[in-house]
PDB file of N, CA and C in Angstrom:
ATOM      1  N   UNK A   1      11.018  -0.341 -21.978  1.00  0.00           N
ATOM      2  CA  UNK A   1      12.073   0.066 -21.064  1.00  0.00           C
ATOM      3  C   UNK A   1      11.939  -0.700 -19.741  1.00  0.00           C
ATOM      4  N   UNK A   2      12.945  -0.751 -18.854  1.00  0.00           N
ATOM      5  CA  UNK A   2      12.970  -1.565 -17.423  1.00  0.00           C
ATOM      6  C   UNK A   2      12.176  -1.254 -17.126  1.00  0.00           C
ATOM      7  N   UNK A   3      11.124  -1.864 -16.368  1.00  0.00           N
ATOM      8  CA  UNK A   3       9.720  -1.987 -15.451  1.00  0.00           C
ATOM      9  C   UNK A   3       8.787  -1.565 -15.683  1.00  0.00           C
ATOM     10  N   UNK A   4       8.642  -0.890 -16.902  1.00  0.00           N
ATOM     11  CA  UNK A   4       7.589  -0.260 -17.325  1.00  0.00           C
ATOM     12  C   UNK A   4       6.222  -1.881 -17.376  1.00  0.00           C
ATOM     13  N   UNK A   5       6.872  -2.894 -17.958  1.00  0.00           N
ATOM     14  CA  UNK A   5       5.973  -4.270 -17.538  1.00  0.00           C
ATOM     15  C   UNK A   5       5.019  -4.406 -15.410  1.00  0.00           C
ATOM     16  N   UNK A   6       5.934  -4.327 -15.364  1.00  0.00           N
ATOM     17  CA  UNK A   6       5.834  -4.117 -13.919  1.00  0.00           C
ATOM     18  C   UNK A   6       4.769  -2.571 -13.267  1.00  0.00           C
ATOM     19  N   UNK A   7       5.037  -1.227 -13.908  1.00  0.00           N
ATOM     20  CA  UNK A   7       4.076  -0.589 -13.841  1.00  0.00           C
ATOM     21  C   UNK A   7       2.727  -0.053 -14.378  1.00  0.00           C
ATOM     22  N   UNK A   8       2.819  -0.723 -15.687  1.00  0.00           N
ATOM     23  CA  UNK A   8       1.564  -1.328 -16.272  1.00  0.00           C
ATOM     24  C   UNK A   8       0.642  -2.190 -15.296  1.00  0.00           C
ATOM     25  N   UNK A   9       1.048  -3.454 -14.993  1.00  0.00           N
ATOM     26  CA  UNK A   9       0.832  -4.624 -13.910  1.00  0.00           C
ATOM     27  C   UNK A   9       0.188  -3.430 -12.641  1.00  0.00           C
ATOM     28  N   UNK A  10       0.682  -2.732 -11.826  1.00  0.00           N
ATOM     29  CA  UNK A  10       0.023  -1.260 -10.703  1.00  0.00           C
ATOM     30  C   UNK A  10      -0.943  -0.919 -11.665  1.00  0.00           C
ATOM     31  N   UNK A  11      -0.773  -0.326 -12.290  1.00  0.00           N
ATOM     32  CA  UNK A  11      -1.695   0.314 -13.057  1.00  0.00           C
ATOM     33  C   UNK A  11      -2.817  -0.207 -13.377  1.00  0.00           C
ATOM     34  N   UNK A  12      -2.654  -1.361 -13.478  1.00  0.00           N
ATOM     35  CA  UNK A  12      -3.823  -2.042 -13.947  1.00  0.00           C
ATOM     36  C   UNK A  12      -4.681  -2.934 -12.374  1.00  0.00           C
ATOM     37  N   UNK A  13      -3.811  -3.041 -11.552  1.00  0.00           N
ATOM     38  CA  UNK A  13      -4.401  -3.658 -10.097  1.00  0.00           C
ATOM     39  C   UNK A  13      -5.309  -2.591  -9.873  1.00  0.00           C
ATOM     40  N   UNK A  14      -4.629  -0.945  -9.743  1.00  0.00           N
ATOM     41  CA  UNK A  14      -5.321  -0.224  -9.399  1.00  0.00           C
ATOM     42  C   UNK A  14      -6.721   0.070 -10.003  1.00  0.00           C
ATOM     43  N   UNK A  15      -6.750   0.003 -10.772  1.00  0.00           N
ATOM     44  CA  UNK A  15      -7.929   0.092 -12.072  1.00  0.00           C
ATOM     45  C   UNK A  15      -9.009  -1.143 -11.568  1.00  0.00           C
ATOM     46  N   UNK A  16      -8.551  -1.941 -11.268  1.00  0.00           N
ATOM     47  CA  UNK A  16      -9.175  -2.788 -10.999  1.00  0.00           C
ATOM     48  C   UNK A  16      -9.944  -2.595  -9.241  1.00  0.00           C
ATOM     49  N   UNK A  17      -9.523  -1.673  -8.584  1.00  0.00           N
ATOM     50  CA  UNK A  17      -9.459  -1.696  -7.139  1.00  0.00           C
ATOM     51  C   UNK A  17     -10.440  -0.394  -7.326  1.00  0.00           C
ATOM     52  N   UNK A  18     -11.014   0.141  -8.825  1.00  0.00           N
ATOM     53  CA  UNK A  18     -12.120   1.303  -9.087  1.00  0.00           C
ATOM     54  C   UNK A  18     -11.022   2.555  -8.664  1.00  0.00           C
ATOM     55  N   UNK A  19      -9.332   2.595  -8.397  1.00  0.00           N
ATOM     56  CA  UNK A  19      -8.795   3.825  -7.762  1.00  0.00           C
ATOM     57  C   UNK A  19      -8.358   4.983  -9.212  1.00  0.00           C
ATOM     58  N   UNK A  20      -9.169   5.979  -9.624  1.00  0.00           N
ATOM     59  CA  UNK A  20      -8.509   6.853 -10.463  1.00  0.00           C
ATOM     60  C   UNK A  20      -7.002   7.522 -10.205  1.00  0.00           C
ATOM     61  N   UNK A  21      -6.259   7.178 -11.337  1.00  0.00           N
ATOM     62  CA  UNK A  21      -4.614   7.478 -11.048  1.00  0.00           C
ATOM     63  C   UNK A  21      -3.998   8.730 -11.022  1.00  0.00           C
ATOM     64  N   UNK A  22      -5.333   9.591 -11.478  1.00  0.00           N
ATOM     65  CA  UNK A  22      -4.694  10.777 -11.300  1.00  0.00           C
ATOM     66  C   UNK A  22      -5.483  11.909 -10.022  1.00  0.00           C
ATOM     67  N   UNK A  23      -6.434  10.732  -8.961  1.00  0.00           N
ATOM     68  CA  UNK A  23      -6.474  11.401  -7.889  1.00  0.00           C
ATOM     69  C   UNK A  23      -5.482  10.598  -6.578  1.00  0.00           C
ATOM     70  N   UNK A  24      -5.200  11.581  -6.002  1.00  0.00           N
ATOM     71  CA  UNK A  24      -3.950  10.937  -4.985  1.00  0.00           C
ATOM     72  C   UNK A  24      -4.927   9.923  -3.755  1.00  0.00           C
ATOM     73  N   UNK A  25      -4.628   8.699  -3.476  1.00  0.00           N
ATOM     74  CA  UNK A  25      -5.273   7.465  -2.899  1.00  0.00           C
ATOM     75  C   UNK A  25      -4.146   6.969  -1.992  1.00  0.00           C
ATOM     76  N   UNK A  26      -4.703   6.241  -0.874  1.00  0.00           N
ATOM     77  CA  UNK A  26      -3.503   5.570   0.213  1.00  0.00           C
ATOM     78  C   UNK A  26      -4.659   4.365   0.495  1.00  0.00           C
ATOM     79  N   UNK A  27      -3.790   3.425  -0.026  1.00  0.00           N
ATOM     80  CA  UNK A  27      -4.480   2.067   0.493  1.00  0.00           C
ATOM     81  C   UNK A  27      -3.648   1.296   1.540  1.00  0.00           C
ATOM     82  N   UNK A  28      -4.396   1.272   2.600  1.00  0.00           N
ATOM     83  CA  UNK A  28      -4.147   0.740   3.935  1.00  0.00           C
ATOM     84  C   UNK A  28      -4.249  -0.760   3.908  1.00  0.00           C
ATOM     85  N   UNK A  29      -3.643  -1.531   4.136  1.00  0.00           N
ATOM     86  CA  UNK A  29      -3.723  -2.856   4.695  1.00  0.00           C
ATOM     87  C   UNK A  29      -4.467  -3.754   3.624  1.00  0.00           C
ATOM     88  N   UNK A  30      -4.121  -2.834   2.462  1.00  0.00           N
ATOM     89  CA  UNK A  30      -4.182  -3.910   0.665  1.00  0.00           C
ATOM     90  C   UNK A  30      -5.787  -3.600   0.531  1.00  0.00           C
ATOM     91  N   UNK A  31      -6.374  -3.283   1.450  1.00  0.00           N
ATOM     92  CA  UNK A  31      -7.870  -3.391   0.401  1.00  0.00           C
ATOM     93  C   UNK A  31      -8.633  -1.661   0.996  1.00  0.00           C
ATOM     94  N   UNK A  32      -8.178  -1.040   2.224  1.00  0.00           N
ATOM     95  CA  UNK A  32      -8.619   0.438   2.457  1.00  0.00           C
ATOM     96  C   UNK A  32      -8.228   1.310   1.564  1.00  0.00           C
ATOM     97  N   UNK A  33      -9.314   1.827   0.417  1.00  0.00           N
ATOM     98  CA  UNK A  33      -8.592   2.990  -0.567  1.00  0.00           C
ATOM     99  C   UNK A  33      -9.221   3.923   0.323  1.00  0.00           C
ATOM    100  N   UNK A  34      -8.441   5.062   0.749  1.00  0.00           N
ATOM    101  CA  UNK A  34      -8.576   6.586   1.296  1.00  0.00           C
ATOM    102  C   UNK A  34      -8.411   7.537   0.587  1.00  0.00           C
ATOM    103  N   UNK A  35      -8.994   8.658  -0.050  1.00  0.00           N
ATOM    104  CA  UNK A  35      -8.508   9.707  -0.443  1.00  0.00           C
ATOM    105  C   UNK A  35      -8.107  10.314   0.008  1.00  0.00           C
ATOM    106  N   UNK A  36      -7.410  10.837  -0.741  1.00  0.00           N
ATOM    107  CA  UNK A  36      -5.802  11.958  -0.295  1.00  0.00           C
ATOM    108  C   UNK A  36      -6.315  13.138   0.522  1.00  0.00           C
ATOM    109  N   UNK A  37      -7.341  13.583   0.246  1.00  0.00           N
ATOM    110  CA  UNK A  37      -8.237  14.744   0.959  1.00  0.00           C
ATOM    111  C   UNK A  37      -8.578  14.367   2.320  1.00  0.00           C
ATOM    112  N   UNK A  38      -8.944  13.333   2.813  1.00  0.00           N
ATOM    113  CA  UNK A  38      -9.785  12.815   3.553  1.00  0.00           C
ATOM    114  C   UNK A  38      -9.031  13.253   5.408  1.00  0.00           C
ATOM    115  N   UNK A  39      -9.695  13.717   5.769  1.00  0.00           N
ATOM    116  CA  UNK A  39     -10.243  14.388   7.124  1.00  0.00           C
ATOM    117  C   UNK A  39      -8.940  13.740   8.204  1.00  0.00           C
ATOM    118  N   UNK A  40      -7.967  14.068   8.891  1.00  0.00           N
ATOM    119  CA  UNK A  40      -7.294  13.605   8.983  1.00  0.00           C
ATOM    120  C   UNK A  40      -7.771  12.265  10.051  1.00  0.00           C
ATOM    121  N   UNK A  41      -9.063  12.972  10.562  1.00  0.00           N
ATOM    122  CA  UNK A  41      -9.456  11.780  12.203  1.00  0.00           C
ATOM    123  C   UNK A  41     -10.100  10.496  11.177  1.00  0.00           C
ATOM    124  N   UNK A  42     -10.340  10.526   9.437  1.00  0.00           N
ATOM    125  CA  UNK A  42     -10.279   9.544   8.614  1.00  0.00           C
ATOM    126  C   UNK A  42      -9.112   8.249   9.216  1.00  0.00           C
ATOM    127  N   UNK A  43      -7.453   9.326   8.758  1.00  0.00           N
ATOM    128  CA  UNK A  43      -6.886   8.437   9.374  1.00  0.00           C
ATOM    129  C   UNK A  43      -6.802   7.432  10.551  1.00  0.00           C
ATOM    130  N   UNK A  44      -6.675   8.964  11.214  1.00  0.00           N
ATOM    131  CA  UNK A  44      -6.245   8.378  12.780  1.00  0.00           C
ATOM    132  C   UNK A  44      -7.625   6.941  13.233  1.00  0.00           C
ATOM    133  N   UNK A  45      -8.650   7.130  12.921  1.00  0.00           N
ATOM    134  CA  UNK A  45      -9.719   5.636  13.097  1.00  0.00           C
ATOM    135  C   UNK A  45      -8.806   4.596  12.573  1.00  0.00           C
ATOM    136  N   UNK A  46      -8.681   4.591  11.376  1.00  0.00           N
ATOM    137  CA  UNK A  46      -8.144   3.584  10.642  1.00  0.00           C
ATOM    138  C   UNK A  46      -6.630   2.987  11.281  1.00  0.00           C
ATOM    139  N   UNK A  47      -6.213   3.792  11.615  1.00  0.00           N
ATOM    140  CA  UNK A  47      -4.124   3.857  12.321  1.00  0.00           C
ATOM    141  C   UNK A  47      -5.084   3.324  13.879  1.00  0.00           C
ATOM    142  N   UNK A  48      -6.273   3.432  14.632  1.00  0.00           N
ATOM    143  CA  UNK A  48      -6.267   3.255  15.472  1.00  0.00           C
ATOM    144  C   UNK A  48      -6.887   1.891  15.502  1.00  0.00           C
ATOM    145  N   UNK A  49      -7.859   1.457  14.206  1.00  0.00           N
ATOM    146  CA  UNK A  49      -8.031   0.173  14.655  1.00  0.00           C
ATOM    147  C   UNK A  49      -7.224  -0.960  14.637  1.00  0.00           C
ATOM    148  N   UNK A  50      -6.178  -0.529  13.493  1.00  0.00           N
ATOM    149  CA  UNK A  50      -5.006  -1.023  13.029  1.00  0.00           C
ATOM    150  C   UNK A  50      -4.068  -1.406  14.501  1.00  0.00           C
ATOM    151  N   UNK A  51      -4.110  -0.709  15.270  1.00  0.00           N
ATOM    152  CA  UNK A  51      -3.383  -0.480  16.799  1.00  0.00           C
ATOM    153  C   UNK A  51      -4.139  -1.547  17.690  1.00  0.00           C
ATOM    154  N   UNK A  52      -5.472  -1.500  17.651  1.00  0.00           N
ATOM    155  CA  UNK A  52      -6.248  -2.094  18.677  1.00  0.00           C
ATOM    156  C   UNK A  52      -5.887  -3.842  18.199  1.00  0.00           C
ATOM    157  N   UNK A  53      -5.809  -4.117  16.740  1.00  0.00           N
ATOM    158  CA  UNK A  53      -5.958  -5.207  16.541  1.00  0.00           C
ATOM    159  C   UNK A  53      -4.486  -5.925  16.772  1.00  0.00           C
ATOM    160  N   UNK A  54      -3.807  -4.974  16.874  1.00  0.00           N
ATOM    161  CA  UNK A  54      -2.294  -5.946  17.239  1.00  0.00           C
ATOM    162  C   UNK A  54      -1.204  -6.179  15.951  1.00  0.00           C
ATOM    163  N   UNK A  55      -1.733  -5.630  14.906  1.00  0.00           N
ATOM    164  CA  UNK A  55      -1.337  -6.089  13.748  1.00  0.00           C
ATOM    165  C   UNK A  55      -1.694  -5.498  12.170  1.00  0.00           C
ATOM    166  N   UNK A  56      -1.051  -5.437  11.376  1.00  0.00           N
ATOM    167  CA  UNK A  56      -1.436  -5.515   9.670  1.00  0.00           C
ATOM    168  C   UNK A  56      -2.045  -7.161   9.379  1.00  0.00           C
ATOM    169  N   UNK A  57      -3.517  -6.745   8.917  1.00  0.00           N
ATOM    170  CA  UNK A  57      -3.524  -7.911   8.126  1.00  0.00           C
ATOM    171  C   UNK A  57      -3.303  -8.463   7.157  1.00  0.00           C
ATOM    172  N   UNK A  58      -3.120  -7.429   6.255  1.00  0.00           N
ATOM    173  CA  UNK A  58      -2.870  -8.007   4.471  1.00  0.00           C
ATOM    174  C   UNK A  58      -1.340  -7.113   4.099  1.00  0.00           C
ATOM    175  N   UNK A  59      -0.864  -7.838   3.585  1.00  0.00           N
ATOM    176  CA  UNK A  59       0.759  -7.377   3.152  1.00  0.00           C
ATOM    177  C   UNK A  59       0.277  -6.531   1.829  1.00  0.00           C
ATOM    178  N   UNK A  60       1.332  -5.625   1.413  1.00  0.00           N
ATOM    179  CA  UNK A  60       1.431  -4.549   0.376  1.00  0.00           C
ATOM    180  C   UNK A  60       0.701  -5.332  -0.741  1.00  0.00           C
ATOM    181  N   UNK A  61       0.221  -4.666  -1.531  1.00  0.00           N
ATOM    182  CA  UNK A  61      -0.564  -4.695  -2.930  1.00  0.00           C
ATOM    183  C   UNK A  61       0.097  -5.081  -3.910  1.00  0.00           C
ATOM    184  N   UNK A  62       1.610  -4.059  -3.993  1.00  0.00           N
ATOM    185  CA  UNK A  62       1.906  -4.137  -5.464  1.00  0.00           C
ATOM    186  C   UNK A  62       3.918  -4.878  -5.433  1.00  0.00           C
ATOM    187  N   UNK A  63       4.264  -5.335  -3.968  1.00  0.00           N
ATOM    188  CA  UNK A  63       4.915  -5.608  -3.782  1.00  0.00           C
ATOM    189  C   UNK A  63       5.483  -6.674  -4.665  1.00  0.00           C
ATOM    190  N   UNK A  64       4.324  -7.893  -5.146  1.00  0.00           N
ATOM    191  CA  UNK A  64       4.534  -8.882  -5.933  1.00  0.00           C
ATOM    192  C   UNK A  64       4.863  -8.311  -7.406  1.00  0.00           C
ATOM    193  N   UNK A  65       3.896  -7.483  -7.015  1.00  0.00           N
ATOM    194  CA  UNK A  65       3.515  -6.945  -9.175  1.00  0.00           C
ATOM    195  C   UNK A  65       4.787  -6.340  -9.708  1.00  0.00           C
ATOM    196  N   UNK A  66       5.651  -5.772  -8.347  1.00  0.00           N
ATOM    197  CA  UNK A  66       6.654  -4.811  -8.926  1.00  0.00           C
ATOM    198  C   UNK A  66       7.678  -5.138  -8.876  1.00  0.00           C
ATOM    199  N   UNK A  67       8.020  -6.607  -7.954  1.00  0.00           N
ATOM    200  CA  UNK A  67       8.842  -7.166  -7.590  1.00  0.00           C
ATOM    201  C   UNK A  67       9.693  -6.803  -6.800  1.00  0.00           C
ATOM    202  N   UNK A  68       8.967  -6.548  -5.670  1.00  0.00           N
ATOM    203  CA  UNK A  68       9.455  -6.455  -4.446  1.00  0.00           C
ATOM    204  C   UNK A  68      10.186  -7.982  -3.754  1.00  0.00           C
ATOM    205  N   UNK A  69      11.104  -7.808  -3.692  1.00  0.00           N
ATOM    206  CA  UNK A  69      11.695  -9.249  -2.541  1.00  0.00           C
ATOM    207  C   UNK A  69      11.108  -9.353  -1.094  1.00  0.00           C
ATOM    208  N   UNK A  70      10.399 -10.635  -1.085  1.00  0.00           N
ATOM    209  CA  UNK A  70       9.726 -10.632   0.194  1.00  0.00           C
ATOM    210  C   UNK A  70      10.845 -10.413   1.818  1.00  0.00           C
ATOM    211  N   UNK A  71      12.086 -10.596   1.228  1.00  0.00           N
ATOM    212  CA  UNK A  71      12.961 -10.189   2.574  1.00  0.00           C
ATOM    213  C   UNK A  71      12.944  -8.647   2.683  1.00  0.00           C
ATOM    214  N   UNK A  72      12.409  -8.072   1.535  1.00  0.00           N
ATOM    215  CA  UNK A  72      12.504  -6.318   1.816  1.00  0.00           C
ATOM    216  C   UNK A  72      11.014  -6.141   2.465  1.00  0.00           C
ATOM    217  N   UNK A  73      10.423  -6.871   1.800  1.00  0.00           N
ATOM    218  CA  UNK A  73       9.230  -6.392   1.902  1.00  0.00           C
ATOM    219  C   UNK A  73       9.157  -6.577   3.659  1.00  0.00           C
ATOM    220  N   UNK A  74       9.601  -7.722   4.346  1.00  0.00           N
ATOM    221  CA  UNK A  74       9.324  -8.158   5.754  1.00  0.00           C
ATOM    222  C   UNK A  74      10.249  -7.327   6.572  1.00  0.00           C
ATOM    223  N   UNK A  75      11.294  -6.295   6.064  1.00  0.00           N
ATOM    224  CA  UNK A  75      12.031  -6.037   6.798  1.00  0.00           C
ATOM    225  C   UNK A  75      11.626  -4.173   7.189  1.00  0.00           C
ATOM    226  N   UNK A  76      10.700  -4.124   5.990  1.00  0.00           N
ATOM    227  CA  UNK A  76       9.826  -2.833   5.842  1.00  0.00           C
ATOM    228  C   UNK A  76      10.895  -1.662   5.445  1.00  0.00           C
ATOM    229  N   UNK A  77      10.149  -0.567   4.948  1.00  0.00           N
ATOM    230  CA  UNK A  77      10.948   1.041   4.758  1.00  0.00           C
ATOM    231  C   UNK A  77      11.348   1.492   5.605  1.00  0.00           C
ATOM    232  N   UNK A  78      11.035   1.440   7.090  1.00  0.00           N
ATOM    233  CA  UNK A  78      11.301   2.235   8.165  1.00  0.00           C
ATOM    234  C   UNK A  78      12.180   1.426   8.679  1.00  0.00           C
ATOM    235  N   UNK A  79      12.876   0.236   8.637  1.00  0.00           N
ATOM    236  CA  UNK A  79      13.424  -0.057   9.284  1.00  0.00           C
ATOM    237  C   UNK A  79      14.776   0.538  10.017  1.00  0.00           C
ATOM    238  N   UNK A  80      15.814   0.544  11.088  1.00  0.00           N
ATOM    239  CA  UNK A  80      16.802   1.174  11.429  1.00  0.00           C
ATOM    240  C   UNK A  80      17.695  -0.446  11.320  1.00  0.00           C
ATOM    241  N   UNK A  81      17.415  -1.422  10.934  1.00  0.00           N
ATOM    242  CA  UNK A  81      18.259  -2.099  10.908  1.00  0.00           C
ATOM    243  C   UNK A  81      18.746  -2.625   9.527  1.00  0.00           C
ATOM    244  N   UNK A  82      20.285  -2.836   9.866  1.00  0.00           N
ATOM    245  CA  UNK A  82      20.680  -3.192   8.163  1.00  0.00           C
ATOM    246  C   UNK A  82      20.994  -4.582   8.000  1.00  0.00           C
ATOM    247  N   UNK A  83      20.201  -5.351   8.545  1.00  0.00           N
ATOM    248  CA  UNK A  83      20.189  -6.596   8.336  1.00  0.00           C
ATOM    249  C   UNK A  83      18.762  -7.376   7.659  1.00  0.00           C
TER     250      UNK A  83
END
């Protein structure tokens, strides 16, 4: 069926990244796996060094695998603009 190629491909990055799929994980900046549990001042370090440094260093994980278009990908989810 449609993309099921494509979520095999996640499935298998993740596997590879040691992340079990049926515990909930947030990977930060392509290589931080966090568990879903994890303490919220977990985050906030991580969101803060992320802040200090000026920047994301590594673009999304599975953006390629799933076929994400790099104009979506650069224009991000949050964006307010429709261009």
């Amino acid at each position: 069926s449609e993309g099921r190629k494509e979520i095999d491909q996640a499935l298998y990055a993740l596997n590879e990244m040691g992340v079990m799929v049926d515990i909930r994980k947030f990977i930060i900046e392509g290589k931080r796996v966090v568990d879903g549990a994890a303490h919220s001042n977990t985050f906030i370090d991580i969101f803060r060094e992320i802040e200090e440094k000026g920047a994301v260093h590594a673009g999304p994980v599975f953006g390629e695998i799933l076929g994400v278009a790099s104009e979506i990908i650069k224009k991000g989810s949050h964006s307010n603009s429709s261009a």
